[in-house]
Every structure is written in C-alpha cells, then in structure tokens.
N, C-alpha and C. Protein backbone atom coordinates (compact mmCIF):
# COMPACT_ATOMS: atom_id res chain seq x y z
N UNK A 1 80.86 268.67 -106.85
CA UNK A 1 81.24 267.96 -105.66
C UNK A 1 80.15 268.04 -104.59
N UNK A 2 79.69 269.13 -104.61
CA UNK A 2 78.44 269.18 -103.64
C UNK A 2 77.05 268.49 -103.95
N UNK A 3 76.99 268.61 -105.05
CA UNK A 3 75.90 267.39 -105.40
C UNK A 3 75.89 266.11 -105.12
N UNK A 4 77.40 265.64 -105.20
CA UNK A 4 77.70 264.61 -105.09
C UNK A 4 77.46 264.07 -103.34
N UNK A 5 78.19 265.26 -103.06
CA UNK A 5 77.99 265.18 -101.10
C UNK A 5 76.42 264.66 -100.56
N UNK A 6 75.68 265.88 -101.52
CA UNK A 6 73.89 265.82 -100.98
C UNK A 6 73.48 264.75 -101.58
N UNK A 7 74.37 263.81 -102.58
CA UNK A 7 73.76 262.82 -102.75
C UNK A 7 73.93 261.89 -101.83
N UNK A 8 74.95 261.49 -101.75
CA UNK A 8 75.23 260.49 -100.64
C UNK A 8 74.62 260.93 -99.35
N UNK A 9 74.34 261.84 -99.34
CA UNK A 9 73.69 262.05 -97.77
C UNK A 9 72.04 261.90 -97.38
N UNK A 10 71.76 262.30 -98.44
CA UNK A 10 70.42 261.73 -99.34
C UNK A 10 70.17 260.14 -98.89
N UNK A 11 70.77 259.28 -99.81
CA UNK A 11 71.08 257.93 -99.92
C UNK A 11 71.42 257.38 -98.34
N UNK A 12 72.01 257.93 -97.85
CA UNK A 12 72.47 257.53 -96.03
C UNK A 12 70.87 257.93 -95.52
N UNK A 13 70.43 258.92 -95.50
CA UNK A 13 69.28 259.34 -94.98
C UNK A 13 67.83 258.16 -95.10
N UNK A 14 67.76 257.90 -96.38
CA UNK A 14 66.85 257.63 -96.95
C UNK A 14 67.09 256.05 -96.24
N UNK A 15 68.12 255.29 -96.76
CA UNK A 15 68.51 253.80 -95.42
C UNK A 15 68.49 253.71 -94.39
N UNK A 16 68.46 255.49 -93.67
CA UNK A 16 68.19 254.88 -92.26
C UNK A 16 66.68 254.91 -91.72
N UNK A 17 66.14 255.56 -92.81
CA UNK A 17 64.32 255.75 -92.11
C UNK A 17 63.75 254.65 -93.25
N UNK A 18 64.14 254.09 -93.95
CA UNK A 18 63.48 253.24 -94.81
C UNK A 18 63.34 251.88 -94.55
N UNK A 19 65.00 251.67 -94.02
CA UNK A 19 65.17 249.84 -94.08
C UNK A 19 64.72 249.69 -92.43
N UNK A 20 64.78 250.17 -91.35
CA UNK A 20 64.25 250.05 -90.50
C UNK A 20 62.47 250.11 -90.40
N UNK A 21 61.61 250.93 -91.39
CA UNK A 21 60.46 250.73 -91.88
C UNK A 21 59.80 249.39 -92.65
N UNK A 22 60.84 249.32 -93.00
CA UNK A 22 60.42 247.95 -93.88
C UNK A 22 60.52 246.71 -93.25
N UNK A 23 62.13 246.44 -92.53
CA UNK A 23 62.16 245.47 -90.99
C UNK A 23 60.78 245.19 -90.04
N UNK A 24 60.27 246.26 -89.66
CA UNK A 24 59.00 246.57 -88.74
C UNK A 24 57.78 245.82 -89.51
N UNK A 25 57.66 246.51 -91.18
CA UNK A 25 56.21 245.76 -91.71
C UNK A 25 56.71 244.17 -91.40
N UNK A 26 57.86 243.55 -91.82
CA UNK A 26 57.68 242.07 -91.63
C UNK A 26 57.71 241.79 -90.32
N UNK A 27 57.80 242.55 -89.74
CA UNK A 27 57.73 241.62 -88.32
C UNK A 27 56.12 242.04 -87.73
N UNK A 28 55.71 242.95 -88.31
CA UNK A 28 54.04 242.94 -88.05
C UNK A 28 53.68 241.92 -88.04
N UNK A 29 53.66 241.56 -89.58
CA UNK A 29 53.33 240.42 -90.28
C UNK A 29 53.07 239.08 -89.58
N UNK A 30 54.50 239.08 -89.24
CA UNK A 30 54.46 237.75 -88.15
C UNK A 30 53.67 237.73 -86.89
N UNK A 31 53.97 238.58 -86.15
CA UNK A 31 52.81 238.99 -84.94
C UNK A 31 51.09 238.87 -85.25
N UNK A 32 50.53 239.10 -86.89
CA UNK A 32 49.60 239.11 -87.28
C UNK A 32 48.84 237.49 -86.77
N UNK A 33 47.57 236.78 -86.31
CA UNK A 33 47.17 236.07 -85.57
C UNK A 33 46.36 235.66 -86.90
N UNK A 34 46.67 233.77 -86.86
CA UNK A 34 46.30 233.31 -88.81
C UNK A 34 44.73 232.45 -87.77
N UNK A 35 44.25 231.89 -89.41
CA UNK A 35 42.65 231.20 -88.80
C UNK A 35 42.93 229.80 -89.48
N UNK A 36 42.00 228.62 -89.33
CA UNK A 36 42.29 227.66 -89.73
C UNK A 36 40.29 227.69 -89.62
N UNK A 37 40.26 226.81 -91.19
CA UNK A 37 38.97 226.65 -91.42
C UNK A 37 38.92 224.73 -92.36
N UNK A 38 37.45 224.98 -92.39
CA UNK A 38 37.43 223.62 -93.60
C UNK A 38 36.30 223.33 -92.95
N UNK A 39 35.98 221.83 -93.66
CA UNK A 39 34.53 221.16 -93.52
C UNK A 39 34.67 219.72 -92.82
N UNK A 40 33.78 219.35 -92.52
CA UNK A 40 33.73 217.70 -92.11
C UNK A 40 32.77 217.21 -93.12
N UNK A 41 33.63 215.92 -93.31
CA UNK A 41 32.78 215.35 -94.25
C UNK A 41 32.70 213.17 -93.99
N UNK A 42 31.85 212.87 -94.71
CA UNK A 42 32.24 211.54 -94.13
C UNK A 42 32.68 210.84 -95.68
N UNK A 43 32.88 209.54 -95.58
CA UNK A 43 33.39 209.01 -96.30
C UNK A 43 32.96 209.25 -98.55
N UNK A 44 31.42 209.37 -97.66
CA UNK A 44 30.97 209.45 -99.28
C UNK A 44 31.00 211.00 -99.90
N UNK A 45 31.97 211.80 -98.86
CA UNK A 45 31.84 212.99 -98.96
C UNK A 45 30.40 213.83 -98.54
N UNK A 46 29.68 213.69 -98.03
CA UNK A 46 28.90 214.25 -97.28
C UNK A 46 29.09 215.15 -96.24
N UNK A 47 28.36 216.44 -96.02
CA UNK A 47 28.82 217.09 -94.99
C UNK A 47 28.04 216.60 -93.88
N UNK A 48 28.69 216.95 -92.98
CA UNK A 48 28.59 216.04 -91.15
C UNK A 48 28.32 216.98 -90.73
N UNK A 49 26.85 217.66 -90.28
CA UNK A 49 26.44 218.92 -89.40
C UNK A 49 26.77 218.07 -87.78
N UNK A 50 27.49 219.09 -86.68
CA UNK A 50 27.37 218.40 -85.32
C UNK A 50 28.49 217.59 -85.34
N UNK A 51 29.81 217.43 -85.75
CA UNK A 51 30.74 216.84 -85.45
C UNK A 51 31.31 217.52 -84.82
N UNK A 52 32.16 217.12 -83.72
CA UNK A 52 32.75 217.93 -82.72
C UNK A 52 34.03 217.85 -83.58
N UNK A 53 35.10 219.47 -83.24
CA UNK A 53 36.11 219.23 -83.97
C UNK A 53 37.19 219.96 -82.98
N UNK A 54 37.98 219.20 -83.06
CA UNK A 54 39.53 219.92 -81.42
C UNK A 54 40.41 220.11 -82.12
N UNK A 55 40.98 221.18 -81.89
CA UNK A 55 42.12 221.82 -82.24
C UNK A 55 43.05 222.11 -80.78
N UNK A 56 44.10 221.55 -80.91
CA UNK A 56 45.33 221.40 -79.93
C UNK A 56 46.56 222.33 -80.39
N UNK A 57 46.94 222.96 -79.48
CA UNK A 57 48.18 223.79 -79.58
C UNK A 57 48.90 223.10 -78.69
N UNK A 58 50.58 222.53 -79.81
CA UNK A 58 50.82 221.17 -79.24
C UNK A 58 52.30 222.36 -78.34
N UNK A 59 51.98 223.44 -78.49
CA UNK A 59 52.70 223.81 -77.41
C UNK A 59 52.39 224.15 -75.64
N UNK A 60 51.11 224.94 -75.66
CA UNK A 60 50.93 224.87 -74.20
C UNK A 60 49.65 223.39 -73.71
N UNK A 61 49.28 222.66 -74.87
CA UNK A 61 48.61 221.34 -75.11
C UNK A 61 47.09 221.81 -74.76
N UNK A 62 46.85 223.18 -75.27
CA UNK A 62 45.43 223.89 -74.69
C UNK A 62 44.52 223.18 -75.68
N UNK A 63 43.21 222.69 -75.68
CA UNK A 63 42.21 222.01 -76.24
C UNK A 63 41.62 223.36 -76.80
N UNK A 64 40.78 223.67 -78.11
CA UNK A 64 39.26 223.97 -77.98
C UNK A 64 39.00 223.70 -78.74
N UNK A 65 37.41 223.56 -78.83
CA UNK A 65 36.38 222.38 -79.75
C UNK A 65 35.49 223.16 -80.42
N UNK A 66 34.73 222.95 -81.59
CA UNK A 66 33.63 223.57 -82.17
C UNK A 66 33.16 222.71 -82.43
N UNK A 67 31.89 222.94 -82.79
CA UNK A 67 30.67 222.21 -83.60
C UNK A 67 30.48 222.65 -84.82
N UNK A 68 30.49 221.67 -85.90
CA UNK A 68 30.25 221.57 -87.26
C UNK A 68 29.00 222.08 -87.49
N UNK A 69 28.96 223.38 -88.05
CA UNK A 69 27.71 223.47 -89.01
C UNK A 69 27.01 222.71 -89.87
N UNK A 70 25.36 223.12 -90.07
CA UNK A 70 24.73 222.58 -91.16
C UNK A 70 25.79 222.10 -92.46
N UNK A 71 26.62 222.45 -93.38
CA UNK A 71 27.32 222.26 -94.16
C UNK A 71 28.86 221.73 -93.94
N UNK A 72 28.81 221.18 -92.10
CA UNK A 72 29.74 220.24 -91.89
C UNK A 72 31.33 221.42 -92.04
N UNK A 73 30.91 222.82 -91.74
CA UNK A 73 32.28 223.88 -91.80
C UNK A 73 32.48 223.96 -90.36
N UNK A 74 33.42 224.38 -89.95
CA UNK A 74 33.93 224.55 -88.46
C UNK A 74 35.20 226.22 -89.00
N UNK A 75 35.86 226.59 -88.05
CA UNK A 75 36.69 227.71 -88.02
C UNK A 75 37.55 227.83 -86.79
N UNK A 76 38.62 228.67 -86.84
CA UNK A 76 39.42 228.37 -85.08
C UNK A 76 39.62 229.83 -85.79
N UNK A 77 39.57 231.31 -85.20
CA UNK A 77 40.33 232.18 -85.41
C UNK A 77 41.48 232.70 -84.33
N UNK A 78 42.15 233.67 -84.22
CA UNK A 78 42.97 234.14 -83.10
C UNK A 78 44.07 233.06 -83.04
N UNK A 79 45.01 232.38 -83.77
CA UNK A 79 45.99 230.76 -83.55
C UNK A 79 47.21 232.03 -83.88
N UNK A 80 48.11 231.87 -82.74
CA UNK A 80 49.41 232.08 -82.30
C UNK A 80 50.24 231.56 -84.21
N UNK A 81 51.06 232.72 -84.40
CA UNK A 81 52.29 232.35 -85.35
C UNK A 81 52.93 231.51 -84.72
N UNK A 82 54.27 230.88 -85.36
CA UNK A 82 54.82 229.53 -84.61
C UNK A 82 54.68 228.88 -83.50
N UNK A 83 53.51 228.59 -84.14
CA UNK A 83 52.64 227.41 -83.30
C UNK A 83 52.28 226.60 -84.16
N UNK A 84 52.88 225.15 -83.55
CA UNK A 84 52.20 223.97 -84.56
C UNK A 84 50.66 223.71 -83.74
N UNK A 85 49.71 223.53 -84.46
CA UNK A 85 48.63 222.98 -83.96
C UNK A 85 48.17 221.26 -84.61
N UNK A 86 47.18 221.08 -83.88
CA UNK A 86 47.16 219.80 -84.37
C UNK A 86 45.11 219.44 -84.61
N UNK A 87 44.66 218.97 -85.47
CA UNK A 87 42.92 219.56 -85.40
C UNK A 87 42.65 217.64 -86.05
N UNK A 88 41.51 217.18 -85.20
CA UNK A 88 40.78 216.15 -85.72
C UNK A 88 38.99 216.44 -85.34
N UNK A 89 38.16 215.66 -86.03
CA UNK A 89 37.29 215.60 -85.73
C UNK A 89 36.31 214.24 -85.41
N UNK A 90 35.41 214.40 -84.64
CA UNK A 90 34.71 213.35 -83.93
C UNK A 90 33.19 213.27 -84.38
N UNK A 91 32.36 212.08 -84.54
CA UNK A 91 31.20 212.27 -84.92
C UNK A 91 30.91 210.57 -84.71
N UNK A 92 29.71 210.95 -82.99
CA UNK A 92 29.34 209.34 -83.27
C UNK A 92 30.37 208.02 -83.02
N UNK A 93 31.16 208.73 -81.90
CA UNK A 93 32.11 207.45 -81.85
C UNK A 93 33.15 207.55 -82.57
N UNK A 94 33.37 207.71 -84.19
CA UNK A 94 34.22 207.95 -85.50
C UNK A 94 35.06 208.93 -85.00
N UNK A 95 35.97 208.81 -85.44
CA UNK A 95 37.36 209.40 -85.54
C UNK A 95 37.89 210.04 -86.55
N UNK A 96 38.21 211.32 -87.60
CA UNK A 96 38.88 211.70 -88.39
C UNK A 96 40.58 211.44 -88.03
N UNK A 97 41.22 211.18 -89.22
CA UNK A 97 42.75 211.48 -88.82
C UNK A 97 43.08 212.69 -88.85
N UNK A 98 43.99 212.57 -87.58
CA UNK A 98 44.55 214.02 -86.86
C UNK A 98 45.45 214.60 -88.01
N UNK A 99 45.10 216.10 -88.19
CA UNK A 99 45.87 216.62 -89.36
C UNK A 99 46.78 218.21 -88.53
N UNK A 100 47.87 218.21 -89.03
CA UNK A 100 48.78 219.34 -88.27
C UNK A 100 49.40 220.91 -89.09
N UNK A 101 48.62 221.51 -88.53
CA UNK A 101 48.77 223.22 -89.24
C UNK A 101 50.48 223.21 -88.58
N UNK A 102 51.55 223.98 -89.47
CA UNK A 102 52.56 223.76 -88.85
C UNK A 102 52.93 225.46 -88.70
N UNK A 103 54.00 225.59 -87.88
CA UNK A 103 54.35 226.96 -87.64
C UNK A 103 54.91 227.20 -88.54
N UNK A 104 55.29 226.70 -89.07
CA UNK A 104 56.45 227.07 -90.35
C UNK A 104 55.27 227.79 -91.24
N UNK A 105 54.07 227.35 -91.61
CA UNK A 105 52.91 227.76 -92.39
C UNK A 105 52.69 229.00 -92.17
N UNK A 106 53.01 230.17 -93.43
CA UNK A 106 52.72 231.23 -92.72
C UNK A 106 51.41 232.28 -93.49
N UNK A 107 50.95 230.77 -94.03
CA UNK A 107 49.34 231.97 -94.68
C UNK A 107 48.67 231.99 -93.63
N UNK A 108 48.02 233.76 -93.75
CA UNK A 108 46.79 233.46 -92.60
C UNK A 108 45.72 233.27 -92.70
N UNK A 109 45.17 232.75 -93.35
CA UNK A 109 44.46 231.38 -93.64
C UNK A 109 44.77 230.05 -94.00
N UNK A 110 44.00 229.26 -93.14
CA UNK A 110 44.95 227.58 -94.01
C UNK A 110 43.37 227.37 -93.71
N UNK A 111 43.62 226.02 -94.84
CA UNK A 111 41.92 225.20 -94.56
C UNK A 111 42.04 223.71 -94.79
N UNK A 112 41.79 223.18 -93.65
CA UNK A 112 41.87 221.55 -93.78
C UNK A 112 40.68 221.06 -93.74
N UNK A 113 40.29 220.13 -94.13
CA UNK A 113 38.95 219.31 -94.55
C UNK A 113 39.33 218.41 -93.91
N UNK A 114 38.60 217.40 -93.10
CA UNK A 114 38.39 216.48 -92.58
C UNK A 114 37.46 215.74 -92.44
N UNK A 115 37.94 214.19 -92.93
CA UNK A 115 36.74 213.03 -93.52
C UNK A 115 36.98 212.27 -92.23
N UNK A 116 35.91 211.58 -91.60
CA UNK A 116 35.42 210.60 -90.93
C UNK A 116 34.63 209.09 -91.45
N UNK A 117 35.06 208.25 -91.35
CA UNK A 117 34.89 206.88 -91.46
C UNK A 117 33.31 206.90 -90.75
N UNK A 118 32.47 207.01 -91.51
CA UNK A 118 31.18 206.69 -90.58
C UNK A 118 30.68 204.71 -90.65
N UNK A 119 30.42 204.06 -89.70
CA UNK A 119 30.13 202.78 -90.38
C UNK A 119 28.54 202.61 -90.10
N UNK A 120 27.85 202.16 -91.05
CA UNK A 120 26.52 201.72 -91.14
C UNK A 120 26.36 200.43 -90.65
C-alpha cells in the first residue's frame, strides 16, 4: 500500500514540475524572433544586384528596405511572431508582386524569392 501511496505521489510530483516546464519551452518558442530571406531575380531568372526590397509589418504599417546583393539575396532578421508582413521588390521603375509572410507561419526561417518584370 505504501508503494502504491509513493507512487502516486511520485506521479503528482513529477506533473507538477514537468507539464508546467514543458508549457514554458512552447511559449519560448513563440516569443523566439523568425527571419525572412530569398533573392531577386528578373524575368529570365537572373539575379538583380541593387534592387531595393520593403518589407511592411501590416500591423504597425512600419517600412524597412534593403539592398539586393551581388547575387540579387536580401534578408530582414528580428520580424515579430504573429505578425503578417508583406515584402516586394523594386528595380528601375519595375515592380515585383507583393508576396505575404503570414503569422500563422511559424518557421523561423521562411524564404521568398522575388521576380521583377524588367522591360528592354
């Protein structure tokens, strides 16, 4: 009977320092701050060094921009969990279509590529 007691008390013990441990790692998780990467490219697939590229957080509607590397890559690190963002890029007038990282997305990394219509 006493085994039985130290078991269950065991088992009570062990649920109350465990499942509250484990609650905490996922909510790290979420608090954890994701990146959004990819390339510019233009139609024939070419990389676009010098395309400006904006990324919008369509919640407080804050702008910021990078410039496309030699190999047409760009990066945003530090992007808020549920937060939809919204990222296009510019080159020369040209326009990429606007593409949207969503909050629901919860790798922390995502990578969108973005093609631009260049016209000759």
């Amino acid at each position: 009977m006493t085994r039985l007691i130290r078991g269950l008390l065991f088992a009570c013990l062990f649920a109350a320092v465990a499942l509250p441990a484990a609650a905490q790692g996922n909510k790290n998780t979420e608090n954890q701050p994701r990146s959004i990467e990819g390339q510019v490219h233009d139609q024939n697939e070419g990389a676009l060094s010098n395309a400006v590229v904006y990324l919008k957080n369509t919640r407080t509607l804050a702008v910021r921009s990078y410039i496309s590397g030699q190999d047409g890559s760009y990066h945003f690190s530090g992007l808020s969990q549920n937060v939809d963002y919204e990222v296009h890029a510019e080159f020369n007038g040209a326009k990429s279509d606007t593409k949207t990282l969503s909050g629901f997305d919860s790798r922390p990394k995502s990578v969108i590529n973005l093609k631009i219509p260049i016209k000759k």
